[in-house]
C-alpha atoms as a PDB file:
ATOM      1  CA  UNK A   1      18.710 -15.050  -4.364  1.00  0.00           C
ATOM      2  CA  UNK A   2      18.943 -18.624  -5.595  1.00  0.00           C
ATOM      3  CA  UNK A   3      19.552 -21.383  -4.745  1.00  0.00           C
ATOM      4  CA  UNK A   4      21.458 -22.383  -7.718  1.00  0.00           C
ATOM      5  CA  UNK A   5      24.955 -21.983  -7.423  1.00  0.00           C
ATOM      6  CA  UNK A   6      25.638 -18.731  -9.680  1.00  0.00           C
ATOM      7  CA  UNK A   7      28.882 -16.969 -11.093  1.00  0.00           C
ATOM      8  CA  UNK A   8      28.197 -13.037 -10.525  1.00  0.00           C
ATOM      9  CA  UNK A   9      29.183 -10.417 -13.139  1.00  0.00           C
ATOM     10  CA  UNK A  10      33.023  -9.834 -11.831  1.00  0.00           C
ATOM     11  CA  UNK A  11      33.621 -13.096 -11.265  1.00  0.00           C
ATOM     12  CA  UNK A  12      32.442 -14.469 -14.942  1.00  0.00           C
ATOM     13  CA  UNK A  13      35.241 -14.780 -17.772  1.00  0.00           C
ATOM     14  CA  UNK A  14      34.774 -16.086 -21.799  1.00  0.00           C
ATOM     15  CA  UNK A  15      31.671 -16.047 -23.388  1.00  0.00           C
ATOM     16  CA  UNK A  16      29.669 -15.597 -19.863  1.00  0.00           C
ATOM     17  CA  UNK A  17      31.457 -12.157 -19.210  1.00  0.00           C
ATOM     18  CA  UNK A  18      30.381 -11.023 -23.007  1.00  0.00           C
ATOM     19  CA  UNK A  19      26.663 -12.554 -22.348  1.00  0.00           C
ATOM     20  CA  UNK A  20      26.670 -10.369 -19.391  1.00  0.00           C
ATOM     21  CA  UNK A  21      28.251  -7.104 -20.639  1.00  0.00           C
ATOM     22  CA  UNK A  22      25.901  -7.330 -23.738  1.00  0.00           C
ATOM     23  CA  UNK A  23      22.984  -7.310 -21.687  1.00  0.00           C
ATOM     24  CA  UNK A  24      24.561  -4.901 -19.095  1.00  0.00           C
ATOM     25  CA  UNK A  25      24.585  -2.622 -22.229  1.00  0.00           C
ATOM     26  CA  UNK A  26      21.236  -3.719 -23.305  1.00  0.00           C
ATOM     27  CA  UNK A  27      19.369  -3.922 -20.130  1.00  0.00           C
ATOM     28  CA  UNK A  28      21.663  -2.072 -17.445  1.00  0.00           C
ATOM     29  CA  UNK A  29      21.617  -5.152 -15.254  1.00  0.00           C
ATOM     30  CA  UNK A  30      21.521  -8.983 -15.356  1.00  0.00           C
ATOM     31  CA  UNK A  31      18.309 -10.367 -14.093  1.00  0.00           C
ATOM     32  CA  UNK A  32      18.496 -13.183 -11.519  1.00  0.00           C
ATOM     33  CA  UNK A  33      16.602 -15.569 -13.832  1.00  0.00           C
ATOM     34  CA  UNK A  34      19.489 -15.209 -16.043  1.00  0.00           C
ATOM     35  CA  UNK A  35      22.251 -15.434 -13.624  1.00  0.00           C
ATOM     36  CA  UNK A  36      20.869 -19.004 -12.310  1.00  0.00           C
ATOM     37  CA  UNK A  37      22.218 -20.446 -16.065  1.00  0.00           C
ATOM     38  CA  UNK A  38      25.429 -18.682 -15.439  1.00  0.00           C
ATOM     39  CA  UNK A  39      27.417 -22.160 -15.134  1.00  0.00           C
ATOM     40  CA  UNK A  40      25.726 -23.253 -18.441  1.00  0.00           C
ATOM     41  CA  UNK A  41      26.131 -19.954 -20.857  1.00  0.00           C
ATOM     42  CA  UNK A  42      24.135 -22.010 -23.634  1.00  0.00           C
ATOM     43  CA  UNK A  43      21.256 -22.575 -21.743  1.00  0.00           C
ATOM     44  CA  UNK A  44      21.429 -18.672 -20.828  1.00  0.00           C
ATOM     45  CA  UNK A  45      21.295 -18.356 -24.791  1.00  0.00           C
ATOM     46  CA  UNK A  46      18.760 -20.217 -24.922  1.00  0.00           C
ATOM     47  CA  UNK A  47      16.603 -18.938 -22.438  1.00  0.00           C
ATOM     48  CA  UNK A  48      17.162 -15.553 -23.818  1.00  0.00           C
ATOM     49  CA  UNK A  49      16.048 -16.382 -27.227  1.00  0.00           C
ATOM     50  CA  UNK A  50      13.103 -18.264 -26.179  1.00  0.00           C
ATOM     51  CA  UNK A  51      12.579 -15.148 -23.996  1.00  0.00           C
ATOM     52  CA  UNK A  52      12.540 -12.603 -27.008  1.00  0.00           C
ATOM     53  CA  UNK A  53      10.595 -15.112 -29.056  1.00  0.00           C
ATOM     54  CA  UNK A  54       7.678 -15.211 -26.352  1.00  0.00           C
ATOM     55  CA  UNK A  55       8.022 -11.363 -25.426  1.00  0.00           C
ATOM     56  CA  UNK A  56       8.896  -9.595 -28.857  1.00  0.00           C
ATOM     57  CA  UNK A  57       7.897 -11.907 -31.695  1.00  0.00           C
ATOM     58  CA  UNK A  58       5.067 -12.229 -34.102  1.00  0.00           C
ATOM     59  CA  UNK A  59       1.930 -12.626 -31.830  1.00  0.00           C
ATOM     60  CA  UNK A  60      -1.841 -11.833 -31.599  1.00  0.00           C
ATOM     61  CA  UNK A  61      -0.884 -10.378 -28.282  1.00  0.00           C
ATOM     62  CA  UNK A  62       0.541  -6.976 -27.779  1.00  0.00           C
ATOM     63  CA  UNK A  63       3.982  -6.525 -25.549  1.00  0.00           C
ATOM     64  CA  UNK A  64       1.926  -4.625 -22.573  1.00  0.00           C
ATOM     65  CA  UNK A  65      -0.551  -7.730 -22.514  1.00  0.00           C
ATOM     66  CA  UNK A  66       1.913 -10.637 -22.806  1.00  0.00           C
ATOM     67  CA  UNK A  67       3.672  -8.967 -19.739  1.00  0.00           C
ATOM     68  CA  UNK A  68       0.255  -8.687 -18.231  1.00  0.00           C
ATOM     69  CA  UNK A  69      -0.206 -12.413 -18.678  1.00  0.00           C
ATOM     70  CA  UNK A  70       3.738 -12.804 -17.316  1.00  0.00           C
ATOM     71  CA  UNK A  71       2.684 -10.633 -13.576  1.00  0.00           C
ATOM     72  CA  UNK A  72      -0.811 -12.875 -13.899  1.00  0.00           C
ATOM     73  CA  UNK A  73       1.139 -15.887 -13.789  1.00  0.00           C
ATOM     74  CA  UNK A  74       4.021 -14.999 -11.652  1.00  0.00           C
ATOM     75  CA  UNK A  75       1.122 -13.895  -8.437  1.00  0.00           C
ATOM     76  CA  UNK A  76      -0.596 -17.107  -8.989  1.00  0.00           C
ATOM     77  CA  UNK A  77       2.311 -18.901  -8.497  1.00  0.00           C
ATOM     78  CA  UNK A  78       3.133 -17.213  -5.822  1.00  0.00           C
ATOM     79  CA  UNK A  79       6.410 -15.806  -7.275  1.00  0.00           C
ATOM     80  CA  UNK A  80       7.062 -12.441  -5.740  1.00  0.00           C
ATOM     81  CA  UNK A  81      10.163 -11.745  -7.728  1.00  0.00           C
ATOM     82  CA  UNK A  82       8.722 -12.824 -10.606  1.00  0.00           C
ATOM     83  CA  UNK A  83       5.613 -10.043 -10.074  1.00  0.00           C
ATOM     84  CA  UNK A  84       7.679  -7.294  -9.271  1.00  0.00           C
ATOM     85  CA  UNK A  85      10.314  -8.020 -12.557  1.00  0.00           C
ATOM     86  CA  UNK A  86       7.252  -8.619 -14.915  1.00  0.00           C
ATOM     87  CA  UNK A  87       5.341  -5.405 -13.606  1.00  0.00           C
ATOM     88  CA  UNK A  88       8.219  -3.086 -14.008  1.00  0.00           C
ATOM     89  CA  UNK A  89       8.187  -4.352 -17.704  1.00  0.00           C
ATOM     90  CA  UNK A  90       4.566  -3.823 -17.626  1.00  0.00           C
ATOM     91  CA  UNK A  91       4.519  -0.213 -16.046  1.00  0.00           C
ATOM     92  CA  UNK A  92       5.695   0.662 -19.337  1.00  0.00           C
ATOM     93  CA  UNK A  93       2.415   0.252 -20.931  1.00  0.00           C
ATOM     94  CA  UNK A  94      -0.025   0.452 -17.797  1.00  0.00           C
ATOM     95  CA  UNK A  95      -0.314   3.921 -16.276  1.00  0.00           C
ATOM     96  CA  UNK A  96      -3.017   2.635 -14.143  1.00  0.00           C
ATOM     97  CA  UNK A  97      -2.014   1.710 -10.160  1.00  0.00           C
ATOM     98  CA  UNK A  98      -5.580   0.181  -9.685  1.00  0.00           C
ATOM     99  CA  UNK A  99      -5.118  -1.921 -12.678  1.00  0.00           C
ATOM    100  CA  UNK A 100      -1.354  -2.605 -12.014  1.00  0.00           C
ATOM    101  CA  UNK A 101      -1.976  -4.136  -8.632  1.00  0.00           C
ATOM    102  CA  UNK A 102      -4.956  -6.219  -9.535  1.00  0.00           C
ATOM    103  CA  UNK A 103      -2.660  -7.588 -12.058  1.00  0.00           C
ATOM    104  CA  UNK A 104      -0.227  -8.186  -9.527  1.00  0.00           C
ATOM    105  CA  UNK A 105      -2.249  -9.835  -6.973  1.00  0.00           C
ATOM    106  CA  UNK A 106      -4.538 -11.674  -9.742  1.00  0.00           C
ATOM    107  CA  UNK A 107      -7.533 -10.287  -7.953  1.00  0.00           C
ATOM    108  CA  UNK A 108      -9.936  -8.818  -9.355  1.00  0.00           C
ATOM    109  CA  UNK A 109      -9.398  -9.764 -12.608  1.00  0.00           C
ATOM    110  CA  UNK A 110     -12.876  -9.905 -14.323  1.00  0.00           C
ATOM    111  CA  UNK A 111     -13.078  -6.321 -13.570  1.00  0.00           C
ATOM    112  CA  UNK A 112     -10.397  -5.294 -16.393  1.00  0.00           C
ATOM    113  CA  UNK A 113     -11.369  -4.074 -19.524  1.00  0.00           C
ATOM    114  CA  UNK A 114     -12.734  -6.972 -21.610  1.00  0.00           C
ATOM    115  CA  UNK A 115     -10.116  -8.000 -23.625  1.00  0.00           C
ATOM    116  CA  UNK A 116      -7.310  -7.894 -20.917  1.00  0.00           C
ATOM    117  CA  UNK A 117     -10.026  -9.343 -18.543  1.00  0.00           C
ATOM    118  CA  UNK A 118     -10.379 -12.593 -20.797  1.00  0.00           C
ATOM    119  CA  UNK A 119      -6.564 -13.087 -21.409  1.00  0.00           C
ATOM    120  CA  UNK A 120      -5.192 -12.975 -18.013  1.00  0.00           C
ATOM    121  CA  UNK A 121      -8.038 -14.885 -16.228  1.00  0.00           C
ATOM    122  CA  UNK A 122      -7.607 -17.716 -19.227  1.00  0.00           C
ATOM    123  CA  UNK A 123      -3.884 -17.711 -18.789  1.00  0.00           C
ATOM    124  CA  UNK A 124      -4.617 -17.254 -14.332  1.00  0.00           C
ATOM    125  CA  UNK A 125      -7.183 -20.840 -15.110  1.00  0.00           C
ATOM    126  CA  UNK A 126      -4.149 -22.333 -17.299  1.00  0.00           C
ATOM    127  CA  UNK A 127      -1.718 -22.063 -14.761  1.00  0.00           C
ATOM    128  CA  UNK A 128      -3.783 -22.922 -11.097  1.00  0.00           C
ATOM    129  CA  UNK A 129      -6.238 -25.720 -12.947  1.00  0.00           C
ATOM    130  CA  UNK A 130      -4.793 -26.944 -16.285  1.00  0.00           C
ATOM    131  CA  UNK A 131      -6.865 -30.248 -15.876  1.00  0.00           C
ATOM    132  CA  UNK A 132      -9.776 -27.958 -15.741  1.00  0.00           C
ATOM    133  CA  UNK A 133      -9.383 -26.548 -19.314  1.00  0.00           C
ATOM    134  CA  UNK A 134     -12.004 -27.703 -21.916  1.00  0.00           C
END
């Protein structure tokens, strides 16, 4: 999907092949934002503890709204794999198909409930005008 040169599951040997059985286990599949560090398995680390940090630990934000935030970000930057592997996340939490694909397009948003509303148009106005931010 890349253009990143990556190593795929049965090709990978050492600590890449145990990064990707553990999340094989974990996950059931390796994401293609993970494969693209697959010739550097220490930035993969990385990544995937900056990842849990930002998705999992101590925050004012719940999960479901922090992978609102992720699909709000991914559509405004135009980022249709990034939508569709944030939603599935968020599909978890949101039961809602109106409110899942208003997410997903970023339209709409100031029709949420208020709370969600705020978040994802602040982080939407963060990511398409950061100069505009007072």
């Amino acid at each position: 999907m890349s253009w990143i040169e990556e190593i795929e599951v049965g090709d990978a040997d050492g600590q890449l092949a145990e990064m990707y059985d553990q999340l094989v286990k974990q996950r059931g599949k390796i994401s293609n934002i993970l494969k693209v560090h697959s010739l550097n398995p220490g930035a993969m680390q990385n990544h995937l503890e900056l990842y849990m940090t930002l998705m999992f630990g101590d925050s004012g934000l719940s999960r479901a709204e922090r992978e609102a935030v992720a699909v709000v970000v991914s559509a405004t930057n135009d980022c249709a794999y990034c939508v569709n592997h944030h939603a599935e996340a968020l599909r978890r939490y949101i039961k809602d198909d109106e409110t899942l694909e208003m997410l997903m397009s970023a339209d709409g948003l100031e029709t949420l409930e208020p709370r969600l509303s705020n978040i994802v148009r602040h982080a939407e106005k963060l990511t398409s005008a950061p100069g505009a931010m007072t």
